[in-house]
C-alpha atoms as a PDB file:
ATOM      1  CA  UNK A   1      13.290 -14.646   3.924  1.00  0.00           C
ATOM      2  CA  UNK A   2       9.947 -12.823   4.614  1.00  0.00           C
ATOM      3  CA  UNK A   3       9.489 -12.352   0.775  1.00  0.00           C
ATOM      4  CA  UNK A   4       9.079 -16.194   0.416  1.00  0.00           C
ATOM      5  CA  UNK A   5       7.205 -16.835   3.015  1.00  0.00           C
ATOM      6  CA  UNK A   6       4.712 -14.320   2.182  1.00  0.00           C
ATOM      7  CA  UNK A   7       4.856 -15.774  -1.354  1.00  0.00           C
ATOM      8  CA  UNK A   8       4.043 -19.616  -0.039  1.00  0.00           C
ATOM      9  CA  UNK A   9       1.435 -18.335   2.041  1.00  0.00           C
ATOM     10  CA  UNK A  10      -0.621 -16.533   0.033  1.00  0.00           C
ATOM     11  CA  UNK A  11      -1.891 -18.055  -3.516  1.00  0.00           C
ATOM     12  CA  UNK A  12      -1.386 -16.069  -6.563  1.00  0.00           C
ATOM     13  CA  UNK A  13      -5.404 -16.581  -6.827  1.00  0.00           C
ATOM     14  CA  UNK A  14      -5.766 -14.411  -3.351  1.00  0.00           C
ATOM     15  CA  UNK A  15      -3.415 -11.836  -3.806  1.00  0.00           C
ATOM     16  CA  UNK A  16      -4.851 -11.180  -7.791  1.00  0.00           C
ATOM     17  CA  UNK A  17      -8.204 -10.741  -5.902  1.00  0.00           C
ATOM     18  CA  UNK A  18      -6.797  -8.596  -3.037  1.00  0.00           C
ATOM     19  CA  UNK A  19      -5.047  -6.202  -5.269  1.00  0.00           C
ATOM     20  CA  UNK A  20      -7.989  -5.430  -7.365  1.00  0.00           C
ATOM     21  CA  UNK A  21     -10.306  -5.306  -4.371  1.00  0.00           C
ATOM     22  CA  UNK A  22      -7.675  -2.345  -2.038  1.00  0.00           C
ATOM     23  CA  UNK A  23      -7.410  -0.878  -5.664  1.00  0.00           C
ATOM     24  CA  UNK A  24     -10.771  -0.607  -6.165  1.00  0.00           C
ATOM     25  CA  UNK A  25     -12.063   0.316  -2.808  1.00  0.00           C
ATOM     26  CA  UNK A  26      -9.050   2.326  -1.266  1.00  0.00           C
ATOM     27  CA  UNK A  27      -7.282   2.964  -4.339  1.00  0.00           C
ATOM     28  CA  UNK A  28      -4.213   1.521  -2.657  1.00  0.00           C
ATOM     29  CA  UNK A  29      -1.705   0.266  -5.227  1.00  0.00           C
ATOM     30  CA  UNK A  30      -0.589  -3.702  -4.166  1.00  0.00           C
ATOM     31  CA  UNK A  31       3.012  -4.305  -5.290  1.00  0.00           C
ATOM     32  CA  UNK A  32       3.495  -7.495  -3.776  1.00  0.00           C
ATOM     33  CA  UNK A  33       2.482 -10.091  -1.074  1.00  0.00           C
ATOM     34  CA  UNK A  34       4.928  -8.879   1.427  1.00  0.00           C
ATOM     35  CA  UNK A  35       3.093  -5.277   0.456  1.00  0.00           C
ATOM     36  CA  UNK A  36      -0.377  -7.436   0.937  1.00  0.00           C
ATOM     37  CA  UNK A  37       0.526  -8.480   4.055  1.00  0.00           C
ATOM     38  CA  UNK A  38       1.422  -4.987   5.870  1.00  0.00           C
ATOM     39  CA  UNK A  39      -1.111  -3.052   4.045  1.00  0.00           C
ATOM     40  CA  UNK A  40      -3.974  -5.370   5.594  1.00  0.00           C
ATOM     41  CA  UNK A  41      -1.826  -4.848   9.268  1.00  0.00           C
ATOM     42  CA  UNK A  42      -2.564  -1.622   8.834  1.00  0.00           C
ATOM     43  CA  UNK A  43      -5.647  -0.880   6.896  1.00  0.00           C
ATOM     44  CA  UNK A  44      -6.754  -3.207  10.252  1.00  0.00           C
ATOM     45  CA  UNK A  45      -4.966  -0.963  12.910  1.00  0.00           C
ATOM     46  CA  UNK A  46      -4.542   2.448  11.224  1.00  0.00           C
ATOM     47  CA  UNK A  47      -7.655   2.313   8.536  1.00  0.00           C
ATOM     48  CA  UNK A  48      -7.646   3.242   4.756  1.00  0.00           C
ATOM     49  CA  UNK A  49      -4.789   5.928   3.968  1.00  0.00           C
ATOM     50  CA  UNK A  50      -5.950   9.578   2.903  1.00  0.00           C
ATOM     51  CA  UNK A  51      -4.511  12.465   2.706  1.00  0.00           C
ATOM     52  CA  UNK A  52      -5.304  14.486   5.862  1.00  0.00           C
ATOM     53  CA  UNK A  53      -4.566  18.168   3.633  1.00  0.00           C
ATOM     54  CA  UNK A  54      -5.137  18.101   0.118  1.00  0.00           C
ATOM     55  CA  UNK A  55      -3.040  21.141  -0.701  1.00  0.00           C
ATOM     56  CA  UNK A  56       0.362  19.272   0.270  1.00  0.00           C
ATOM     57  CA  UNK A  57       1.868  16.387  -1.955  1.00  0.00           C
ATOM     58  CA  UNK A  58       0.303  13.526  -2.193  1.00  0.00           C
ATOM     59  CA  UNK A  59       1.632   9.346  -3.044  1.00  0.00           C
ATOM     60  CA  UNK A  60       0.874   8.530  -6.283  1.00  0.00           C
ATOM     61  CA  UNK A  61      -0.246   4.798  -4.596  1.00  0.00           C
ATOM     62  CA  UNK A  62      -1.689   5.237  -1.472  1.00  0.00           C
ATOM     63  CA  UNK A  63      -3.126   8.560  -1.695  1.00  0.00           C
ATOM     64  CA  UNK A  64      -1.250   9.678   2.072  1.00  0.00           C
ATOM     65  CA  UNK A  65       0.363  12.607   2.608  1.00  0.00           C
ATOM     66  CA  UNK A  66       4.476  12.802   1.779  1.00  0.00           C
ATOM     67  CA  UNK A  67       6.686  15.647   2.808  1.00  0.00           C
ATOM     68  CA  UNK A  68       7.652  18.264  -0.123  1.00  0.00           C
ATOM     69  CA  UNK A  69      10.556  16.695  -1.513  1.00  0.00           C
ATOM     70  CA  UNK A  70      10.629  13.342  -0.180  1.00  0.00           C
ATOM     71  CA  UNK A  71      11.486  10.480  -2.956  1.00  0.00           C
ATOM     72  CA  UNK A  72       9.296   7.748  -1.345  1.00  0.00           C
ATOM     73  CA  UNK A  73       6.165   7.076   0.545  1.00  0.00           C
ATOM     74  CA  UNK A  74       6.725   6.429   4.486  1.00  0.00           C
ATOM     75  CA  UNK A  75       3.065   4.878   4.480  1.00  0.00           C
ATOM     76  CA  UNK A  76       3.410   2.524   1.376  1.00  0.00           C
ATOM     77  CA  UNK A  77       6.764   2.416   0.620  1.00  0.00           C
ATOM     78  CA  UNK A  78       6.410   3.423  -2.841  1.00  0.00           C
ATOM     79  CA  UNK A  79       9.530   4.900  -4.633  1.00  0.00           C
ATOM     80  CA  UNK A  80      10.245   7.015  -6.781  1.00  0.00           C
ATOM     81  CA  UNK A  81       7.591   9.417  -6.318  1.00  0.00           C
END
């Protein structure tokens, strides 16, 4: 359900834009509009992910930290990493 409403709600035009921009700016990888949605939640609440010690594993798509061995992002939600 929330993957169509995100989809009706925000235009192919805005989330093409939106991707680039978090891409660009945070070097956040967008995967979707659901993934548009929460990632502006928290970029608003939380701020732009980074990883807090560069010496531990880092997501591929968010740049946040992810515990040695873990198979997906708990920031971003990406998977595999």
């Amino acid at each position: 359900i929330l993957p169509s409403l995100f989809d009706s709600t925000i235009s192919d035009l805005e989330f093409t834009e939106k991707k680039a921009k978090y891409l660009d700016e945070d070097k956040v990888v967008i995967r979707s509009k659901e993934h548009l949605f929460y990632y502006e939640v928290f970029r608003s609440e939380v701020g732009v992910p980074f990883a807090r010690d560069s010496d531990l594993k880092t997501c591929p798509d968010c740049g946040s930290n992810v515990k040695e061995g873990a198979s997906f992002c708990r920031t971003c939600g990406a998977y595999p990493i």
